[in-house]
C-alpha atoms as a PDB file:
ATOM      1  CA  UNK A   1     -17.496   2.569  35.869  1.00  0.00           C
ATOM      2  CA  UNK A   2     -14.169   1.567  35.909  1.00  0.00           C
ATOM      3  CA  UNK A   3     -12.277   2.079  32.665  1.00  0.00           C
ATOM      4  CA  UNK A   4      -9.282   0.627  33.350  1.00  0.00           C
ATOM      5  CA  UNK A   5     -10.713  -2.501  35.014  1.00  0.00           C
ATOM      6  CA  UNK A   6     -13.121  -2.542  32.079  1.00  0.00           C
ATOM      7  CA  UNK A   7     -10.326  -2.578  29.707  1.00  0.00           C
ATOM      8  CA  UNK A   8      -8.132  -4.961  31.172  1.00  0.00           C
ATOM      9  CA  UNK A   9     -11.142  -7.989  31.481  1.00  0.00           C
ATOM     10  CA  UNK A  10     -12.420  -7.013  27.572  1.00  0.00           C
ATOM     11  CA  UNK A  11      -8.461  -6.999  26.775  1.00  0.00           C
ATOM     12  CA  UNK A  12      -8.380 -10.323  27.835  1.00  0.00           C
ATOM     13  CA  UNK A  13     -11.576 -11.920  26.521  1.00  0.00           C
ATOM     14  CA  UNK A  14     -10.418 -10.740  23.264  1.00  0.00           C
ATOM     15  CA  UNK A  15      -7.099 -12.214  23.672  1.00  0.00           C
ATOM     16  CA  UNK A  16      -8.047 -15.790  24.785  1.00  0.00           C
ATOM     17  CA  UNK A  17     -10.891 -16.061  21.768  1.00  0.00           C
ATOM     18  CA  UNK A  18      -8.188 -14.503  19.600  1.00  0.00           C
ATOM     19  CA  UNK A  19      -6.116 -17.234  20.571  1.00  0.00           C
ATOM     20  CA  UNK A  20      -8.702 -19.880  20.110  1.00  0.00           C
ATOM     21  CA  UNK A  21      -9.905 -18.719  16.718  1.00  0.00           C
ATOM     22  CA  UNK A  22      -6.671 -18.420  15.033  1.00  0.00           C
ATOM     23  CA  UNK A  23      -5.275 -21.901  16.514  1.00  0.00           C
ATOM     24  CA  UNK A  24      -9.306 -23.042  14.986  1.00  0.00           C
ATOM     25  CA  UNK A  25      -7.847 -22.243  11.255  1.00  0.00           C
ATOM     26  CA  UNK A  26      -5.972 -25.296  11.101  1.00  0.00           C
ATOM     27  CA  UNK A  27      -2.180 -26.037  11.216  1.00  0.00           C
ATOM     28  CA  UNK A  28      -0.227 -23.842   9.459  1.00  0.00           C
ATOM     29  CA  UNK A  29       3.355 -24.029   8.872  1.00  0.00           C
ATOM     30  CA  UNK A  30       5.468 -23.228  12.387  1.00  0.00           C
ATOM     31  CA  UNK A  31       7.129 -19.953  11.161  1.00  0.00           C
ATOM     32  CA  UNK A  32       4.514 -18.236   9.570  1.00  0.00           C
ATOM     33  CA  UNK A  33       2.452 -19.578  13.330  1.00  0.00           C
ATOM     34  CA  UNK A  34       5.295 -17.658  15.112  1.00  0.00           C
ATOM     35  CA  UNK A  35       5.260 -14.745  12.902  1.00  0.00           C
ATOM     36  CA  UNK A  36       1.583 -14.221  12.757  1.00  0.00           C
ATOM     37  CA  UNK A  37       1.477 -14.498  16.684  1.00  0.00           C
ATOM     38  CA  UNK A  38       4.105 -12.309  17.447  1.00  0.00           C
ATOM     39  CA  UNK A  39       2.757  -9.141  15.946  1.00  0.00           C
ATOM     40  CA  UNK A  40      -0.921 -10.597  17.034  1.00  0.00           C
ATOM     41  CA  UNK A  41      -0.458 -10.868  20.737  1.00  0.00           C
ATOM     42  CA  UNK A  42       2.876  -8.013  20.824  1.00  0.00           C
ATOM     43  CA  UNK A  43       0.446  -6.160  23.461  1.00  0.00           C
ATOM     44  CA  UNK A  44      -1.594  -3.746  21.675  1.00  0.00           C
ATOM     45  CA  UNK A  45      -4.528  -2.584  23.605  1.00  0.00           C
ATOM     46  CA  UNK A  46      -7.395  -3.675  21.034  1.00  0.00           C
ATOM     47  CA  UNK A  47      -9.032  -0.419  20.975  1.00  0.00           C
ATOM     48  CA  UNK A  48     -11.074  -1.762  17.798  1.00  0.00           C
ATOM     49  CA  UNK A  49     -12.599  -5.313  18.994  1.00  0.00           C
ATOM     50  CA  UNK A  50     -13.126  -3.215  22.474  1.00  0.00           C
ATOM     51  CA  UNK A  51     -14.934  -0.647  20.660  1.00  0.00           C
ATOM     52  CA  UNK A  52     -17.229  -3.136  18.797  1.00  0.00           C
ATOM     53  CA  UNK A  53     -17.939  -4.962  21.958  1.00  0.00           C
ATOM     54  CA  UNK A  54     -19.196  -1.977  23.731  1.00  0.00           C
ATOM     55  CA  UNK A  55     -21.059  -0.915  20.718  1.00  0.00           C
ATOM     56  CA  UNK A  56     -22.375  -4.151  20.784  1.00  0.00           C
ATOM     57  CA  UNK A  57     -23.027  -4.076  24.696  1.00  0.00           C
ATOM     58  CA  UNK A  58     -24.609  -0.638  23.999  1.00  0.00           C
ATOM     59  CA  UNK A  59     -27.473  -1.843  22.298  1.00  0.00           C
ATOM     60  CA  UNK A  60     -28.168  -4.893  24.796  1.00  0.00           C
ATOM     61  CA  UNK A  61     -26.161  -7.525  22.118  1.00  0.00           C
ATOM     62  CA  UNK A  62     -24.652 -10.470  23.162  1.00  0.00           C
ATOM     63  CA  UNK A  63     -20.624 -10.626  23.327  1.00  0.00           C
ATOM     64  CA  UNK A  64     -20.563 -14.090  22.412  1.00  0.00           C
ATOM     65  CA  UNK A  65     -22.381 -13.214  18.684  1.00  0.00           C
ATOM     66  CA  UNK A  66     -19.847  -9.805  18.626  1.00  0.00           C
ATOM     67  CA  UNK A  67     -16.547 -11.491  19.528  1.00  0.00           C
ATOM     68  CA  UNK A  68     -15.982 -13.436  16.288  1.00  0.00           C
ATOM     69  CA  UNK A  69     -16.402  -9.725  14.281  1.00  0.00           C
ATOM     70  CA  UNK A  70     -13.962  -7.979  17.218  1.00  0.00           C
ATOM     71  CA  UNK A  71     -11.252 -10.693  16.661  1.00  0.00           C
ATOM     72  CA  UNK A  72     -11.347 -10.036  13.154  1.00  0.00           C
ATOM     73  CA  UNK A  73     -10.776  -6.256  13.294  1.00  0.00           C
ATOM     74  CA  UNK A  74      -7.770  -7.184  15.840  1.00  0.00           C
ATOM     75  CA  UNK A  75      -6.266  -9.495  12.937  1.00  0.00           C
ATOM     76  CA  UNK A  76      -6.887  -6.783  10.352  1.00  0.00           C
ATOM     77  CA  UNK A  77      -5.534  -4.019  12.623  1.00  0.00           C
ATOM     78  CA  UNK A  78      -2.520  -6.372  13.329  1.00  0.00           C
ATOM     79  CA  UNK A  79      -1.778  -7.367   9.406  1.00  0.00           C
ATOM     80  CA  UNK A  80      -2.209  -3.837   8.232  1.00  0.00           C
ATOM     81  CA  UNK A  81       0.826  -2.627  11.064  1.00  0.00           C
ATOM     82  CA  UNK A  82       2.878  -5.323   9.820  1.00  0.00           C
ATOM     83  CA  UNK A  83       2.623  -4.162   6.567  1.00  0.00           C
ATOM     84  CA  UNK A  84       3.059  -0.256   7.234  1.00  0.00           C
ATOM     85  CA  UNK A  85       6.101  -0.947   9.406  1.00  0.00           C
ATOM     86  CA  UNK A  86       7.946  -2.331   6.287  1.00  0.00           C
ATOM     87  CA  UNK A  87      10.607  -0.589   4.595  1.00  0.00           C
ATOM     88  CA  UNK A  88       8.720  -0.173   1.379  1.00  0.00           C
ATOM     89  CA  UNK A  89       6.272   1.949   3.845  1.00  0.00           C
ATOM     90  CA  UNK A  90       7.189   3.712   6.991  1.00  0.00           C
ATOM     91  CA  UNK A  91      10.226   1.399   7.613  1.00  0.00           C
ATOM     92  CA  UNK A  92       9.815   1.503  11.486  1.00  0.00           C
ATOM     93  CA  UNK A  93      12.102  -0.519  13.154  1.00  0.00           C
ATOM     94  CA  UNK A  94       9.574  -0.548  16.755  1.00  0.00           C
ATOM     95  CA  UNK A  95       6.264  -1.073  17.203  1.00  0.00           C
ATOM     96  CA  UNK A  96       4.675  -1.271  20.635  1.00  0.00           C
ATOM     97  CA  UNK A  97       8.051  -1.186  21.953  1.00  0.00           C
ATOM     98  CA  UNK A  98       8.937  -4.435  20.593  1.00  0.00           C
ATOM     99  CA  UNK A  99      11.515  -4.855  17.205  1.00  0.00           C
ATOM    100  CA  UNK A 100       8.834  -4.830  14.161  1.00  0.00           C
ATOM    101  CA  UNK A 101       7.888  -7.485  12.579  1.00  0.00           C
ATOM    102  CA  UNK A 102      10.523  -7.647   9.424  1.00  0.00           C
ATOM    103  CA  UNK A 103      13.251  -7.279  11.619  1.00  0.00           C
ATOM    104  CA  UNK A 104      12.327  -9.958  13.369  1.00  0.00           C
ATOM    105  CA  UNK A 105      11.332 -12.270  10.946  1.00  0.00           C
ATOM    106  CA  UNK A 106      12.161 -10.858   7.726  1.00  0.00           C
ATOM    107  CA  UNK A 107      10.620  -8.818   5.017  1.00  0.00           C
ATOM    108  CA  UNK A 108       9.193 -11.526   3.123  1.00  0.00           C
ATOM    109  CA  UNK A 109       7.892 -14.156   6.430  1.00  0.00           C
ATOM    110  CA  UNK A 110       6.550 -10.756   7.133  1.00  0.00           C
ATOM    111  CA  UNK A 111       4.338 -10.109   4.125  1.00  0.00           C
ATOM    112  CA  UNK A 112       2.718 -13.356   4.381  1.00  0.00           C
ATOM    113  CA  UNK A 113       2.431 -13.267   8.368  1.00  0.00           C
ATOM    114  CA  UNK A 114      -0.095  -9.908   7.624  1.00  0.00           C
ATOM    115  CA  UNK A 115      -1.572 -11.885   4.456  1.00  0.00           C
ATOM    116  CA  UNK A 116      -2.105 -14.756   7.016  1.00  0.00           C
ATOM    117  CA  UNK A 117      -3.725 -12.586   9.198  1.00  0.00           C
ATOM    118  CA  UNK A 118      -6.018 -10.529   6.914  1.00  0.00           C
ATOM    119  CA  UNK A 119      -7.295 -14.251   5.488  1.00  0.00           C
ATOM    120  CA  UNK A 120      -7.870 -15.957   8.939  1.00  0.00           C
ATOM    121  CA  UNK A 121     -10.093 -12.734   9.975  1.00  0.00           C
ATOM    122  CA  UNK A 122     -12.574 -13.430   7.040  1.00  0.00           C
ATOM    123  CA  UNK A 123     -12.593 -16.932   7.766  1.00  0.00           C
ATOM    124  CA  UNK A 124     -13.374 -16.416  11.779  1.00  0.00           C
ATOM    125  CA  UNK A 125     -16.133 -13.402  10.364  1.00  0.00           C
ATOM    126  CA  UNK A 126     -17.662 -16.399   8.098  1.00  0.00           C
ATOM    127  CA  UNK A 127     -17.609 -18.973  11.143  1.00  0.00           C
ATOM    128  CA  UNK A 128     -19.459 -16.176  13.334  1.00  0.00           C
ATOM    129  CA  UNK A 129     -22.334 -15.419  10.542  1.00  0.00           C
ATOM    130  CA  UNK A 130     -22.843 -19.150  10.499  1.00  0.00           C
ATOM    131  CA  UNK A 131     -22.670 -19.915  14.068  1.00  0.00           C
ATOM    132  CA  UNK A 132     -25.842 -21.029  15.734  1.00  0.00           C
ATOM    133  CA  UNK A 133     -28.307 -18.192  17.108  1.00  0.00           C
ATOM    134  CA  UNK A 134     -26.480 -15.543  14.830  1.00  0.00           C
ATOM    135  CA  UNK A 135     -28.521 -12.854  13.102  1.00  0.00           C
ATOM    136  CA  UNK A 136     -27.031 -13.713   9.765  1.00  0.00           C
ATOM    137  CA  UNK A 137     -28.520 -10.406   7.744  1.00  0.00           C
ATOM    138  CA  UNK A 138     -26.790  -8.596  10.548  1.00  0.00           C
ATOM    139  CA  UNK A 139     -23.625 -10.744  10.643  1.00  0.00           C
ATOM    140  CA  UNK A 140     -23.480  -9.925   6.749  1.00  0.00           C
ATOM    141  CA  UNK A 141     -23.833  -6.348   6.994  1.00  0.00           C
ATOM    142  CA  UNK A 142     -21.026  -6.695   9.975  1.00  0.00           C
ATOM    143  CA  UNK A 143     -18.444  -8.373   7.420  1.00  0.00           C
ATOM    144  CA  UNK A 144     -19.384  -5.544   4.847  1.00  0.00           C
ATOM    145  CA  UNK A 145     -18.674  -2.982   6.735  1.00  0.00           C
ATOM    146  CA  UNK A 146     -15.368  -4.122   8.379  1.00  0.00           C
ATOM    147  CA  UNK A 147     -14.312  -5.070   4.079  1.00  0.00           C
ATOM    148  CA  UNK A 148     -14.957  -1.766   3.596  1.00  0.00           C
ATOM    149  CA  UNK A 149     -13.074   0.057   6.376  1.00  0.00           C
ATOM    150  CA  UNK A 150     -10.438  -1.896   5.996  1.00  0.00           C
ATOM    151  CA  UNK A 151     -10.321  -2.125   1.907  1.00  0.00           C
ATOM    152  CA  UNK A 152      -9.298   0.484  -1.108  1.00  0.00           C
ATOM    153  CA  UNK A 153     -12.275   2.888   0.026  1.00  0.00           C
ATOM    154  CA  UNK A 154     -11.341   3.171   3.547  1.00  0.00           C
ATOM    155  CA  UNK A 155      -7.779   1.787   5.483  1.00  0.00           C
ATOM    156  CA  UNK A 156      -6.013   1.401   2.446  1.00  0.00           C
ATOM    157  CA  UNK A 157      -6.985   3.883   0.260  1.00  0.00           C
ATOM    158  CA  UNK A 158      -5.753   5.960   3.523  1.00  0.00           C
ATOM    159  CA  UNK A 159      -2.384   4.225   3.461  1.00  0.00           C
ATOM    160  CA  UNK A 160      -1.718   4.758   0.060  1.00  0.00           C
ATOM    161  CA  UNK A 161      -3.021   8.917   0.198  1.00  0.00           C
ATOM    162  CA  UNK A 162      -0.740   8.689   3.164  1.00  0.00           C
ATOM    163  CA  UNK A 163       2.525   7.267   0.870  1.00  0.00           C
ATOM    164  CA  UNK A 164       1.642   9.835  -2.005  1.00  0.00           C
ATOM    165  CA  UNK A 165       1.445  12.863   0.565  1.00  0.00           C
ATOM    166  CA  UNK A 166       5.181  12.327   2.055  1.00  0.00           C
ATOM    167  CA  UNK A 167       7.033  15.674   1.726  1.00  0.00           C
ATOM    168  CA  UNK A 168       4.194  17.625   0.633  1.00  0.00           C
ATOM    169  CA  UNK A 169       2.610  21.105   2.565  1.00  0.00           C
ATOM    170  CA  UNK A 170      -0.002  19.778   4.528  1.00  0.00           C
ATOM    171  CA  UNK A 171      -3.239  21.125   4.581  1.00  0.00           C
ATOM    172  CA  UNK A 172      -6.481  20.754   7.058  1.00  0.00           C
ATOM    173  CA  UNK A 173      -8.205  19.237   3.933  1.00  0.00           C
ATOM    174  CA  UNK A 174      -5.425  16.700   2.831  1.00  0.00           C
ATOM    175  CA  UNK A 175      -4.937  15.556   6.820  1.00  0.00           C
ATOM    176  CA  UNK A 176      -8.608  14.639   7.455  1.00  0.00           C
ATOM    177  CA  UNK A 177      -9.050  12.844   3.895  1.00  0.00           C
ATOM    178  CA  UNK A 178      -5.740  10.658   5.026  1.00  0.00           C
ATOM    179  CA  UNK A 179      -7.561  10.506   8.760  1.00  0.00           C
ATOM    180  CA  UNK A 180     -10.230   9.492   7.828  1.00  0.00           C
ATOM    181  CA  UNK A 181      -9.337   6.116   5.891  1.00  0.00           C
ATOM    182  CA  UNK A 182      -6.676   5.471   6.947  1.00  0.00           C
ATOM    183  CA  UNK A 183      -7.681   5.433  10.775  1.00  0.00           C
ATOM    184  CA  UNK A 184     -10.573   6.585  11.273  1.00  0.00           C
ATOM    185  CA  UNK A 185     -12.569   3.814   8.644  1.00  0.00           C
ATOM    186  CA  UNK A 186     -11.740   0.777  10.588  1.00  0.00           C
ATOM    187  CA  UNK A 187     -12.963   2.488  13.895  1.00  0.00           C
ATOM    188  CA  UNK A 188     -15.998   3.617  12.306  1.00  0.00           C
ATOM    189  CA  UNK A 189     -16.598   0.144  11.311  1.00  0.00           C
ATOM    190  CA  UNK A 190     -15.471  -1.424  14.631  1.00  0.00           C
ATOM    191  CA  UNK A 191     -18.484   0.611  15.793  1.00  0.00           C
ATOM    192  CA  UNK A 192     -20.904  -0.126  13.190  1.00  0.00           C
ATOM    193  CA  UNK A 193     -20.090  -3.743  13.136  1.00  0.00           C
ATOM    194  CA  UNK A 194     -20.802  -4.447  16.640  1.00  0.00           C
ATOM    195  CA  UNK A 195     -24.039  -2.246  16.374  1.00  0.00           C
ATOM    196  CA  UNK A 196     -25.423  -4.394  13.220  1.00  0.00           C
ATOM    197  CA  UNK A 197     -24.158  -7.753  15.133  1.00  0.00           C
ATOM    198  CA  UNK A 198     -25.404  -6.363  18.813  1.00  0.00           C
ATOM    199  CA  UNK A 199     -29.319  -5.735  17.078  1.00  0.00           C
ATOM    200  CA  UNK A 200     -29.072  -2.099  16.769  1.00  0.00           C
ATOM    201  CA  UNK A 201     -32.368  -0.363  15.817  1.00  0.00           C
ATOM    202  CA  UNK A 202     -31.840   2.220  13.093  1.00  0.00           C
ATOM    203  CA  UNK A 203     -32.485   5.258  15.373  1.00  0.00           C
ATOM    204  CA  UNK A 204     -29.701   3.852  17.544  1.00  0.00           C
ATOM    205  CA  UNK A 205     -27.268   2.616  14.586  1.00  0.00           C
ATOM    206  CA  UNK A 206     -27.396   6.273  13.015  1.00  0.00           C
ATOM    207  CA  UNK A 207     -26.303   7.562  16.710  1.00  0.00           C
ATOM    208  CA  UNK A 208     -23.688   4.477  16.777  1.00  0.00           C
ATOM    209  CA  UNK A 209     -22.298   5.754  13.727  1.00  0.00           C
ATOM    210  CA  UNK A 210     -22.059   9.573  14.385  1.00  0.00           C
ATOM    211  CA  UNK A 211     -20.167   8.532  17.481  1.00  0.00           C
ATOM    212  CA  UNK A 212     -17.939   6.107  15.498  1.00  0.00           C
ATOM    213  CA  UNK A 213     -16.831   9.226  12.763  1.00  0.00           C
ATOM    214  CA  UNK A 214     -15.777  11.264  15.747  1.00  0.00           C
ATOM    215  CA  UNK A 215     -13.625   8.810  17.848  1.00  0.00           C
ATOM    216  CA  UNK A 216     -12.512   7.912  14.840  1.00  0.00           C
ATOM    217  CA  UNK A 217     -10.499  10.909  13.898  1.00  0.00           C
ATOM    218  CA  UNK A 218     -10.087  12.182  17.030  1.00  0.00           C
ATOM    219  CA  UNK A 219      -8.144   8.833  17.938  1.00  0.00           C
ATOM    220  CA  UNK A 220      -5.726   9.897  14.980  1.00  0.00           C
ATOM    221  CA  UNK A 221      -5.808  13.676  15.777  1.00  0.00           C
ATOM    222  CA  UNK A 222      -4.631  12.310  19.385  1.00  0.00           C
ATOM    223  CA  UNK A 223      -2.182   9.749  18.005  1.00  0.00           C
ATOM    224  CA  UNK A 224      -0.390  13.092  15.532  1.00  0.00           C
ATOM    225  CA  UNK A 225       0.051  14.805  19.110  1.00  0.00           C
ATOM    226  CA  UNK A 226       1.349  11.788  21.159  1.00  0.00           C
ATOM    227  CA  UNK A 227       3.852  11.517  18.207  1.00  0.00           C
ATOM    228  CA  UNK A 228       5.610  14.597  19.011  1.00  0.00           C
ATOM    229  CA  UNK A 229       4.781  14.980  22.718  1.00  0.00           C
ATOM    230  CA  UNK A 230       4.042  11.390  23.908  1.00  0.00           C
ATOM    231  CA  UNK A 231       7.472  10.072  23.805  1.00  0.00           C
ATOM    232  CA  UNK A 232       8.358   6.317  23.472  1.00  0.00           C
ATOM    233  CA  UNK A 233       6.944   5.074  26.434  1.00  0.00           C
ATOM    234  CA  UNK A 234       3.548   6.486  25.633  1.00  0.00           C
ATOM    235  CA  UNK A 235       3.357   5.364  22.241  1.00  0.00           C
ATOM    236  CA  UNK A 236       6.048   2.420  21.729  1.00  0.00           C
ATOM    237  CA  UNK A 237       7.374   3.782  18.446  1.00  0.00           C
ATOM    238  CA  UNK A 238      10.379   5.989  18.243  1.00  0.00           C
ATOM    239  CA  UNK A 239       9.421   9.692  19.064  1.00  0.00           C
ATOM    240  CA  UNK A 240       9.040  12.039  15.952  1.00  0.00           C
ATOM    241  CA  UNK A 241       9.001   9.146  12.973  1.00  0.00           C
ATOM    242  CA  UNK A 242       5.851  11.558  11.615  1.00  0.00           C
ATOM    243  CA  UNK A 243       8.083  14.651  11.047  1.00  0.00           C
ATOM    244  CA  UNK A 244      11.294  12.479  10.230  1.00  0.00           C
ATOM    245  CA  UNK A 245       9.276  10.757   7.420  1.00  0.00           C
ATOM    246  CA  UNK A 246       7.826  14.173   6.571  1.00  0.00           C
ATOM    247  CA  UNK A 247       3.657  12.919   6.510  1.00  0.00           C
ATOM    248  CA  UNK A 248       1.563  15.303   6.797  1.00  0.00           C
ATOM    249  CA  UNK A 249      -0.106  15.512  10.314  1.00  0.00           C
ATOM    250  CA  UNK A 250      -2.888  17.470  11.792  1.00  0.00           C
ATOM    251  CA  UNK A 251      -0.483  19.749  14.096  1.00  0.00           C
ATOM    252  CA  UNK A 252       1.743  20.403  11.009  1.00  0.00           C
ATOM    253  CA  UNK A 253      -1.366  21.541   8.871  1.00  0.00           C
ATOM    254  CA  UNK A 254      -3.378  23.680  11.663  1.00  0.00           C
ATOM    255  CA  UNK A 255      -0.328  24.064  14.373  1.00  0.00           C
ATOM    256  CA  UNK A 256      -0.516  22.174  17.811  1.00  0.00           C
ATOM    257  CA  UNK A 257      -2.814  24.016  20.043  1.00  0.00           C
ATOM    258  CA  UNK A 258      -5.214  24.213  17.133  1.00  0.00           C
ATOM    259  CA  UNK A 259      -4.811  20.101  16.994  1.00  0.00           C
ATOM    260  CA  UNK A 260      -5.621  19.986  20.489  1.00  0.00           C
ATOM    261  CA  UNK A 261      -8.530  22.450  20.518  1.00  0.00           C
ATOM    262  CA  UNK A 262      -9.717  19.686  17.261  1.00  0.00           C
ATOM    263  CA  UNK A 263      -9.312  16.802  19.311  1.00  0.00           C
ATOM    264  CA  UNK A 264     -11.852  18.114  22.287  1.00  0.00           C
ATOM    265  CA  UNK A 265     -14.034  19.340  20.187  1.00  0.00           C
ATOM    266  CA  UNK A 266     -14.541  15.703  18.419  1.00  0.00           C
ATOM    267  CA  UNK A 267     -14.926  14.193  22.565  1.00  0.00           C
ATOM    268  CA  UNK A 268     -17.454  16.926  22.679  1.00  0.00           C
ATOM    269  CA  UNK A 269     -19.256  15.360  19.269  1.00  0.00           C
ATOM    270  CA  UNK A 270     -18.463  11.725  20.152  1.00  0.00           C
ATOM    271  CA  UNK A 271     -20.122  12.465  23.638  1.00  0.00           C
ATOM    272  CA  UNK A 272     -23.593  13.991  22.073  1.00  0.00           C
ATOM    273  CA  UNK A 273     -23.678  11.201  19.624  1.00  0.00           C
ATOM    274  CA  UNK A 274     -24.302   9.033  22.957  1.00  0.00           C
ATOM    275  CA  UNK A 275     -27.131  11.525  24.933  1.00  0.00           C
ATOM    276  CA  UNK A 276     -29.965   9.374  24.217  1.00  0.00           C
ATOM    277  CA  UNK A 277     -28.023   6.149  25.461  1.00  0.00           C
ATOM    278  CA  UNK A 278     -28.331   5.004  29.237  1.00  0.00           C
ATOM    279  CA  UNK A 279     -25.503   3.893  31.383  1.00  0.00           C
ATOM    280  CA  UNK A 280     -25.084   0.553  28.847  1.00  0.00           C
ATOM    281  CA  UNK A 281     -22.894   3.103  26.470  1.00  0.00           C
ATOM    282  CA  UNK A 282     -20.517   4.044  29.412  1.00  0.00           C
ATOM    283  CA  UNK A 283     -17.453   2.287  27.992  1.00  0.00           C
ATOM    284  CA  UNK A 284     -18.164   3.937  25.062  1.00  0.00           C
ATOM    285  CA  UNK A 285     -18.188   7.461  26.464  1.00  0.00           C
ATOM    286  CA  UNK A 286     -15.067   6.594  28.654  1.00  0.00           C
ATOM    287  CA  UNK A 287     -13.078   5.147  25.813  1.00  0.00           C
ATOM    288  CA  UNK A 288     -13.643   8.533  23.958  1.00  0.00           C
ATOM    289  CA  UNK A 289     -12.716  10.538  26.863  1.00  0.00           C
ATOM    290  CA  UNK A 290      -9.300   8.094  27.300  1.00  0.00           C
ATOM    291  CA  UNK A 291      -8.491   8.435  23.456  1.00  0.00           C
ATOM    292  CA  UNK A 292      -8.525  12.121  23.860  1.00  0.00           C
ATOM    293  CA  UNK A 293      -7.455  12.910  27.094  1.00  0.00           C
ATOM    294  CA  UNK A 294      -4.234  10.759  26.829  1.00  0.00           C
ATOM    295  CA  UNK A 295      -3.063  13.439  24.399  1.00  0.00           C
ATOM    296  CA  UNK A 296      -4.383  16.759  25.469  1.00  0.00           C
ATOM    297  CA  UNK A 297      -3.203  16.690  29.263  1.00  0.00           C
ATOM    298  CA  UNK A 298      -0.551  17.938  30.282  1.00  0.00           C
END
């Protein structure tokens, strides 16, 4: 298959039901609108509504029933970047090599543009369970698990390890707790939701989810690498912000090459997780492969 070309069309399904859903919520008030939608549709490349599309795909589910639960993750992924970039947090100035939200709209329109956008995505996850033909157990277990990537057990409990961390002496053990919240849960549940929405059998949801772990971390392993050797145009954030805020990252706690050697060995997992799948999990495979590869080559 095509990655790229696979991308590009799921890229844009996502973004014309993102753009349907959210306008669906009603009308809000035009600057929180503009706020909401700039950091929405700034041209991120929806790794996690992709990712529970294909899972979704993987298991012979229908996009239509998935897309409502992928739109949401985009919205959560989206409000939780708003937040981060703020000067109380990471106070990053450029994000996808566009001015961040706050400086754009200010701190305040920009707390409630990621409070609008956390809200909405539980609304359009309710709409989907109730929408006719939908598994509604399954649509259920879909909004649990994307509350609890995204909540004090997984994303945010991440962020706020993350905060506490700053200026400390990183350690393997530290970096993968941080990793895996504050990343790698809302992956994992990008992958687990569109399993439980796509009609997943449990043999195939345990596989789903062993393959969800692994790109999970190894998407954050890549994105420690990228910041120090990806440069701007690769990543659209100012090069070195990790070291210049002093985080703790996986090449500061087990040294580059060792970070790299981590990040093909999770491909390697991600890719054994998938053995029993036909050519359905494809995208998944090559998503792994581009998450990983995007870092690691010279």
């Amino acid at each position: 298959m095509n990655l790229k070309k696979y991308l590009d069309e799921r890229r844009r399904l996502v973004d014309r039901s993102l753009k349907q859903m959210l306008g669906a919520g009603g009308s809000f008030p035009r600057t929180i609108d503009k706020a909401m939608r700039y950091s929405l549709f700034s041209g991120g490349k929806r790794i996690r509504p992709i990712l529970a599309l294909a899972s979704g795909e993987a298991v012979g589910g229908s996009l239509d029933r998935v897309m409502p639960f992928a739109c949401a993750l985009e919205m959560i992924h989206s409000y939780s970047l708003v937040l981060v970039d703020l000067p109380a947090m990471d106070d990053d100035d450029l994000r996808r090599g566009k001015p961040t939200n706050h400086v754009v709209f200010g701190e305040g329109m920009a707390i409630l543009a990621g409070d609008g956008l956390l809200t909405e995505a539980f609304r359009v996850m309710a709409e989907g369970a109730l929408h006719a033909g939908q598994d509604r157990s399954a649509a259920l277990r879909a909004i649990r698990e994307i509350a609890a990537g995204a909540g004090a057990a997984g994303m945010v409990g991440g962020q706020v390890a993350d905060l506490e961390s700053e200026k400390k002496k990183p350690t393997r053990l530290l970096v993968e707790y941080i990793h895996s919240r504050k990343t790698g849960a809302l992956l994992r549940a990008s992958v687990r939701a569109g399993a439980w929405v796509g009609g997943a059998k449990p043999g195939q949801f345990a596989r789903l989810d062993r393959y969800g772990v692994a790109v999970g971390f190894a998407f954050q392993v890549a994105d420690d690498i990228l910041d120090i050797e990806g440069g701007t145009e690769k990543t659209g954030k100012r090069e070195g912000r990790d070291a210049e805020r002093q985080k703790v990252t996986y090449p500061a706690a087990v040294g580059m090459d060792n970070a790299k050697k981590k990040a093909r060995e999770l491909l390697a997992e991600s890719l054994d997780a998938l053995s029993s799948f036909g050519p359905a999990a494809d995208p998944l495979r090559q998503i792994a492969t581009f998450i990983v590869e995007r870092a690691v080559q010279p």
